[in-house]
PDB file of N, CA and C in Angstrom:
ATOM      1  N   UNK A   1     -16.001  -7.805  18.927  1.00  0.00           N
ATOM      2  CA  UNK A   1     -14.760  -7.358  19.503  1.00  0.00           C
ATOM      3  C   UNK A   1     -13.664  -8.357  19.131  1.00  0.00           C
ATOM      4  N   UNK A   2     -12.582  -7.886  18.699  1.00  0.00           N
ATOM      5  CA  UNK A   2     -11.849  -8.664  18.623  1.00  0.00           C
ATOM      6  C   UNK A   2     -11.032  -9.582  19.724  1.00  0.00           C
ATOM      7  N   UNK A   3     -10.407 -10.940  19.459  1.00  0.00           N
ATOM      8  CA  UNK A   3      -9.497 -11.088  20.648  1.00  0.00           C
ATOM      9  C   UNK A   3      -8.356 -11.412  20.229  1.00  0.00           C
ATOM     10  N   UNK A   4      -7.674 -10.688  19.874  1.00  0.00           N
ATOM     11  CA  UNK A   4      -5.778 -10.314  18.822  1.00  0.00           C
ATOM     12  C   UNK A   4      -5.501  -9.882  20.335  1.00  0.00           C
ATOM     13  N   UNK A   5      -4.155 -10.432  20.688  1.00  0.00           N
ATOM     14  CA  UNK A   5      -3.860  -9.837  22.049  1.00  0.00           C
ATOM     15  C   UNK A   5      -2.480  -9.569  21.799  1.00  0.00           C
ATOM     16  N   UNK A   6      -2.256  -9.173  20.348  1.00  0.00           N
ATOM     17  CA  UNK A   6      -0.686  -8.888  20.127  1.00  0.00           C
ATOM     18  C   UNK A   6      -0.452  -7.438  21.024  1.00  0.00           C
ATOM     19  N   UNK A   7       0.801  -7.020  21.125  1.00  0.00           N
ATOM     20  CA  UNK A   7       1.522  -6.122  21.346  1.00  0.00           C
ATOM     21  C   UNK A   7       1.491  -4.877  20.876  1.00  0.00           C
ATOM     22  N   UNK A   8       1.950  -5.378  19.666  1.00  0.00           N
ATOM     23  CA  UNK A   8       1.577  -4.402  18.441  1.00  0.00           C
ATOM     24  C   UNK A   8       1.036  -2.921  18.362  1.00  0.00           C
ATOM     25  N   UNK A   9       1.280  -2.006  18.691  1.00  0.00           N
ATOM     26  CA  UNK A   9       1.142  -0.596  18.236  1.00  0.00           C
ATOM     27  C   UNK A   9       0.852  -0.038  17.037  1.00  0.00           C
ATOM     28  N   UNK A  10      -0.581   0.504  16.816  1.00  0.00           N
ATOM     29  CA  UNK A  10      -0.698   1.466  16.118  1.00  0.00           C
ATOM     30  C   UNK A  10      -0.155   2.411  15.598  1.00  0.00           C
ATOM     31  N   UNK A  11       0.599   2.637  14.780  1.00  0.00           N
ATOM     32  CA  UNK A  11       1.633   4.256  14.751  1.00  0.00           C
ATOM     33  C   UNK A  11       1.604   4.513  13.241  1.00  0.00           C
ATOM     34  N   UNK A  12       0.195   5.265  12.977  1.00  0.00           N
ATOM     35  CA  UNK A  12       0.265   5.930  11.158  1.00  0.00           C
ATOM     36  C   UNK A  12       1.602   6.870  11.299  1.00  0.00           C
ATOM     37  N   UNK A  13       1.409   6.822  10.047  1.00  0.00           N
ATOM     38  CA  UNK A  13       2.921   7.615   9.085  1.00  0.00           C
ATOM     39  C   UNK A  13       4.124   7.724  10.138  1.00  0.00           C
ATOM     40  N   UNK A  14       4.206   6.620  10.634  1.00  0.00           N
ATOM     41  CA  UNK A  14       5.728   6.147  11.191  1.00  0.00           C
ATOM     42  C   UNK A  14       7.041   6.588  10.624  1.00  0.00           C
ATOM     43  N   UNK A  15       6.560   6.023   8.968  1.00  0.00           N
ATOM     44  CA  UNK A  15       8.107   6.790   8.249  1.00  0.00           C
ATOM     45  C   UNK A  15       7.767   7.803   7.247  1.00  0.00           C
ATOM     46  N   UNK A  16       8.541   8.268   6.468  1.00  0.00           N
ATOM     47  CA  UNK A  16       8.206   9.364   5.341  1.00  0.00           C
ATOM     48  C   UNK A  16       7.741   8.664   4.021  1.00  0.00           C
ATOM     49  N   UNK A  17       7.834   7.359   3.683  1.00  0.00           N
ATOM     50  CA  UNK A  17       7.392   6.853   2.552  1.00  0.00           C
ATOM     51  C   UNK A  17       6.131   6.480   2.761  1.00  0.00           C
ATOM     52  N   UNK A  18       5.179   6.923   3.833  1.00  0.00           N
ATOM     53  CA  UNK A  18       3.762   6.329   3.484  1.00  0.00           C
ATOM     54  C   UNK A  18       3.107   7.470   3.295  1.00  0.00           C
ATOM     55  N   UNK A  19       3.697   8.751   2.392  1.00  0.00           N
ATOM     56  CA  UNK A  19       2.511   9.706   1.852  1.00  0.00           C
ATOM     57  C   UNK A  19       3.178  10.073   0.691  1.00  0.00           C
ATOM     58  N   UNK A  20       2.299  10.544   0.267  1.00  0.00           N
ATOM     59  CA  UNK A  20       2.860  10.897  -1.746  1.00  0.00           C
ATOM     60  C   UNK A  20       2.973  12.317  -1.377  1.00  0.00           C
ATOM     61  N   UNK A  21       2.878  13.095  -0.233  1.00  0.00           N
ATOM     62  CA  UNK A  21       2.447  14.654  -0.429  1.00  0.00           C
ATOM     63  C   UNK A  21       4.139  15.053  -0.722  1.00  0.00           C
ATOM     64  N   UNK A  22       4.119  16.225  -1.372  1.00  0.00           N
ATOM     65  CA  UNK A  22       5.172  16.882  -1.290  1.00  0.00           C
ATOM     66  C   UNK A  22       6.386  17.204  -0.013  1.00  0.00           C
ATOM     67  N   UNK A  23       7.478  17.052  -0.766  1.00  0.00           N
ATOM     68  CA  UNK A  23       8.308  17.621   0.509  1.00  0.00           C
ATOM     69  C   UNK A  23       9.787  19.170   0.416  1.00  0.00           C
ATOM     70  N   UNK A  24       9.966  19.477   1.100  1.00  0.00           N
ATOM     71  CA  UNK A  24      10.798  19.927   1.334  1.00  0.00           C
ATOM     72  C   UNK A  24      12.005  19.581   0.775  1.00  0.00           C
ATOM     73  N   UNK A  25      12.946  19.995  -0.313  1.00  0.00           N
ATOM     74  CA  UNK A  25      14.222  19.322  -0.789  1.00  0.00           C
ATOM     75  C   UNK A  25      15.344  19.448   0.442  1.00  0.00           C
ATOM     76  N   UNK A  26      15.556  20.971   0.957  1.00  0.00           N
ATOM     77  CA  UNK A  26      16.051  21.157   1.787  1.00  0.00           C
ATOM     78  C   UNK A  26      16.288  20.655   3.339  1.00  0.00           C
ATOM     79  N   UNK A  27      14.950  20.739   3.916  1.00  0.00           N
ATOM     80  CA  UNK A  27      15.142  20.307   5.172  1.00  0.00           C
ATOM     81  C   UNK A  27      13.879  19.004   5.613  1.00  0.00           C
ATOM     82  N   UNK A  28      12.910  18.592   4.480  1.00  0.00           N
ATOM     83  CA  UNK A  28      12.266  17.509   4.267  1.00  0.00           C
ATOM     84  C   UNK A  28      10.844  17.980   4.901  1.00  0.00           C
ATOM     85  N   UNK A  29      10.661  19.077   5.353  1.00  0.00           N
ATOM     86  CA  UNK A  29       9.216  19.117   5.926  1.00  0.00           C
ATOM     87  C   UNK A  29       8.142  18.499   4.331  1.00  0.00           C
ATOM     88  N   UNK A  30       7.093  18.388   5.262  1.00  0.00           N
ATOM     89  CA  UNK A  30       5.814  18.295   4.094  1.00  0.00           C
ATOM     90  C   UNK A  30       5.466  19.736   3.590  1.00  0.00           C
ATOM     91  N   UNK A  31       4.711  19.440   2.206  1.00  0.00           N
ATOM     92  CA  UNK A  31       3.975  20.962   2.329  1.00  0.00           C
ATOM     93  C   UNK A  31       3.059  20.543   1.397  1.00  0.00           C
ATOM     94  N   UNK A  32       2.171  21.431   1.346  1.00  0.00           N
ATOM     95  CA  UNK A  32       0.791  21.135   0.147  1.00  0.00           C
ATOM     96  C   UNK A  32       1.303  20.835  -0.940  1.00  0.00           C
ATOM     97  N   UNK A  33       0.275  20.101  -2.235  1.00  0.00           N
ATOM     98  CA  UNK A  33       0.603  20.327  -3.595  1.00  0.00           C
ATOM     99  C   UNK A  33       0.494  21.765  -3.943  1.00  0.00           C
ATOM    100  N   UNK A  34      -0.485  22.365  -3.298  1.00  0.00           N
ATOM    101  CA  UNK A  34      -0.606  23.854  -3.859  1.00  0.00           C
ATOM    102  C   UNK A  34       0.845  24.635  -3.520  1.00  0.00           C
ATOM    103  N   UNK A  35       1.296  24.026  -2.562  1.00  0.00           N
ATOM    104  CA  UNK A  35       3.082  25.094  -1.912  1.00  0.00           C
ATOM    105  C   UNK A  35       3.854  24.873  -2.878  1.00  0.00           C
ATOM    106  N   UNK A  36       3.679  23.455  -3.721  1.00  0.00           N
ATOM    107  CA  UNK A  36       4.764  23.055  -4.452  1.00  0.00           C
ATOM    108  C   UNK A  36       4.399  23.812  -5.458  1.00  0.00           C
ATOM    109  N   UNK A  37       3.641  23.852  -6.115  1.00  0.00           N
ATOM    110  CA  UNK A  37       3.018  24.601  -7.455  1.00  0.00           C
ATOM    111  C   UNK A  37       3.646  26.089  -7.801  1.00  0.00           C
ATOM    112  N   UNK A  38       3.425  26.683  -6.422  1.00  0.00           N
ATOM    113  CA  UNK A  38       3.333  28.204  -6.612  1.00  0.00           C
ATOM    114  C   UNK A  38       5.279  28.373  -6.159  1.00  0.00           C
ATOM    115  N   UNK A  39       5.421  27.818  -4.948  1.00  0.00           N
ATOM    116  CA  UNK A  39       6.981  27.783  -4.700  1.00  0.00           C
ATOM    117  C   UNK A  39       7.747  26.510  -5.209  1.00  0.00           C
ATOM    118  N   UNK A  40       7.952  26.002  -5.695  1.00  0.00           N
ATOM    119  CA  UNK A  40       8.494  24.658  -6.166  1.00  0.00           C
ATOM    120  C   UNK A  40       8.673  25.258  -7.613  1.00  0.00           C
ATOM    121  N   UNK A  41       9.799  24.438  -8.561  1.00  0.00           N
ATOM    122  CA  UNK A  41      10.912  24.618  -9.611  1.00  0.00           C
ATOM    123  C   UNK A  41       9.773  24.082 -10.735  1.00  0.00           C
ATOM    124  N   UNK A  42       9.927  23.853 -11.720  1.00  0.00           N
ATOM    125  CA  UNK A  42       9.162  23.701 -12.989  1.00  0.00           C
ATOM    126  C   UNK A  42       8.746  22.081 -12.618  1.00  0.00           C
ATOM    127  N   UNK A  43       9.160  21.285 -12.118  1.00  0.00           N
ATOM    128  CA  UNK A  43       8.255  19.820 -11.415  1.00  0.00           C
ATOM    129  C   UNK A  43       8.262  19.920 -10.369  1.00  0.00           C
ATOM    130  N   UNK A  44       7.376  20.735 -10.287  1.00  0.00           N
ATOM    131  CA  UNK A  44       7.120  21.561  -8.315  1.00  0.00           C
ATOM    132  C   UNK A  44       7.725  20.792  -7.361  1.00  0.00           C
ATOM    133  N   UNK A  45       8.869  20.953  -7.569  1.00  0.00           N
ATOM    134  CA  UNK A  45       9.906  20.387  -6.915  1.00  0.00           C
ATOM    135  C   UNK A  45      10.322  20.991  -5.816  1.00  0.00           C
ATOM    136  N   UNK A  46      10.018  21.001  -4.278  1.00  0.00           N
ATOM    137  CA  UNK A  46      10.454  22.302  -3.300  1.00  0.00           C
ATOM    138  C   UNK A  46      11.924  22.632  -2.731  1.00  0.00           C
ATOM    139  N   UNK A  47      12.605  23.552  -3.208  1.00  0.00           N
ATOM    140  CA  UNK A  47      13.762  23.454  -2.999  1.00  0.00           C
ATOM    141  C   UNK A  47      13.885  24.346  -1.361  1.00  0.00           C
ATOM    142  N   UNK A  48      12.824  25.120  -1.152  1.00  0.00           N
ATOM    143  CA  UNK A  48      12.936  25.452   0.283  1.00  0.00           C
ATOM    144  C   UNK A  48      11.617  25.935   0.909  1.00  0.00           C
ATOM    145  N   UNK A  49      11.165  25.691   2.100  1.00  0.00           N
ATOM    146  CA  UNK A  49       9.503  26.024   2.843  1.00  0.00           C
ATOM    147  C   UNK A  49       9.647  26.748   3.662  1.00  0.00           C
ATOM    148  N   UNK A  50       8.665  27.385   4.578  1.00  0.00           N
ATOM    149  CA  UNK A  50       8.871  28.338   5.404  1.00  0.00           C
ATOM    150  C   UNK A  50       9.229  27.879   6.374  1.00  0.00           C
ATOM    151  N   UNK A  51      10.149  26.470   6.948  1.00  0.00           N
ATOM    152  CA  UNK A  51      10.862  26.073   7.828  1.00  0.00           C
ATOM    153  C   UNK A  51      11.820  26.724   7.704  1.00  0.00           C
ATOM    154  N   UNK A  52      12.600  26.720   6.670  1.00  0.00           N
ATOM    155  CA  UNK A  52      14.200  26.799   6.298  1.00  0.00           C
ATOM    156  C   UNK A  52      14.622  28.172   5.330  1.00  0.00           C
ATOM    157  N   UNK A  53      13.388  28.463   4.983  1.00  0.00           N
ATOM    158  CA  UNK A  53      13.551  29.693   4.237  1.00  0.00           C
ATOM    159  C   UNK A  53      12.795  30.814   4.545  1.00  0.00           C
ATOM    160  N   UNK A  54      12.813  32.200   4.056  1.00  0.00           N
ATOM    161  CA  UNK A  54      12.029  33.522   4.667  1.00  0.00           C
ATOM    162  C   UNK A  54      11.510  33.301   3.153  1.00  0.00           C
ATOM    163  N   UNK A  55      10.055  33.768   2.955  1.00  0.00           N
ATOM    164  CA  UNK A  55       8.961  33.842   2.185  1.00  0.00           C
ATOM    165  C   UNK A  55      10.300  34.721   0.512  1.00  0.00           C
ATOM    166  N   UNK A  56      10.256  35.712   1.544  1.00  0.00           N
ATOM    167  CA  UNK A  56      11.519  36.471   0.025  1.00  0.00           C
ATOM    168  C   UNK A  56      12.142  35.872  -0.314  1.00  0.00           C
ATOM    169  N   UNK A  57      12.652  34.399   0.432  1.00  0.00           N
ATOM    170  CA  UNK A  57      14.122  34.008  -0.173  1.00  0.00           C
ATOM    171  C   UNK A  57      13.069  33.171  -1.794  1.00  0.00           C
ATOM    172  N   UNK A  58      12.175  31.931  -0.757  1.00  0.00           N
ATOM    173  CA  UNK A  58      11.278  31.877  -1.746  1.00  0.00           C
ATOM    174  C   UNK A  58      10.938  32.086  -2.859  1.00  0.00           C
ATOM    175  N   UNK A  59      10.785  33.564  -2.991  1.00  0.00           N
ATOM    176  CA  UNK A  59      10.180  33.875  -4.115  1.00  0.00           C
ATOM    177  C   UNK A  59      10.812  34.834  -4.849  1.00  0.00           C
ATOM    178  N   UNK A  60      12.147  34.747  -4.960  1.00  0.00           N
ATOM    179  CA  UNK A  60      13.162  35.191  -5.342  1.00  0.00           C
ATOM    180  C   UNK A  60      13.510  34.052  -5.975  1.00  0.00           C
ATOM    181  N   UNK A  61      13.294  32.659  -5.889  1.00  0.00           N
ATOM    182  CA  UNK A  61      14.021  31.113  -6.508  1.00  0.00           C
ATOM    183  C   UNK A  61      15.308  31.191  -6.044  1.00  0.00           C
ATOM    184  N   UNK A  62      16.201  31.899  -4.932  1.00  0.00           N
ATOM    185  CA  UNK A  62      17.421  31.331  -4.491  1.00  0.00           C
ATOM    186  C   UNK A  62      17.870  29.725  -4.169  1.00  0.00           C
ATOM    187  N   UNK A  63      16.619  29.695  -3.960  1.00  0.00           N
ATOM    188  CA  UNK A  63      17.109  28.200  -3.383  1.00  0.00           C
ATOM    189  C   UNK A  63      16.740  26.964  -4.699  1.00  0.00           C
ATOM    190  N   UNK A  64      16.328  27.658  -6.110  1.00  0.00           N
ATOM    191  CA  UNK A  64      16.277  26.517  -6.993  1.00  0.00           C
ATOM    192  C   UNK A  64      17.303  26.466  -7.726  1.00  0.00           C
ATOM    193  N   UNK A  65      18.140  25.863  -8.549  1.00  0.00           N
ATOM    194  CA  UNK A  65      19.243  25.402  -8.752  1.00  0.00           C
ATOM    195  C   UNK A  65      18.945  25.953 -10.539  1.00  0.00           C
ATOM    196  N   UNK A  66      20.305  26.563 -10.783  1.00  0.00           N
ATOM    197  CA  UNK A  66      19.564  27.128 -12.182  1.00  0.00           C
ATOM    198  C   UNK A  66      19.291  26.321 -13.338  1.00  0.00           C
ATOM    199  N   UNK A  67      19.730  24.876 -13.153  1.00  0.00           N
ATOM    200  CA  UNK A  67      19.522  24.367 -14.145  1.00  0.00           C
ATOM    201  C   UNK A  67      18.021  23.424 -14.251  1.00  0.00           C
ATOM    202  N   UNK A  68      16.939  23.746 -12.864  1.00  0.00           N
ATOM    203  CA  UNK A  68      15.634  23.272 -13.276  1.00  0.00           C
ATOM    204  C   UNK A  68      14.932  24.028 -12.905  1.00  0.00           C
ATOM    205  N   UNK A  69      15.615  25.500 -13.325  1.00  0.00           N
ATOM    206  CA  UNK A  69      14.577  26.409 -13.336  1.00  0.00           C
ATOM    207  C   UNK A  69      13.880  26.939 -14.513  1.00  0.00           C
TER     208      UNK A  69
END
């Protein structure tokens, strides 16, 4: 057992830079590599998730910008 009697709190993924997973361009949620793949711009880049967008807007590419599409 240890005897560390710091203060100190436990708290994983506190901020957004301790995961490589994909995010949201728009409103920053996470989403799979597979979300980025299939909805995400030619470097599965996510320009919108089903937080911030309706599945049609999606997959229509409204929300990718035409020049990395």
């Amino acid at each position: 057992m240890s005897t560390d009697q710091s203060d100190t709190k436990w708290t994983p993924m506190t901020s957004r830079e301790h995961t490589s997973a994909p995010r949201c361009v728009n409103c920053g949620t996470q989403v799979t590599r597979q979300f980025a793949r299939v909805f995400g711009d030619n470097r599965d880049v996510v320009h919108a998730c089903p937080e911030c967008a309706t599945y049609r807007e999606m997959k229509t590419s409204d929300f990718i910008p035409k020049d990395a599409r």
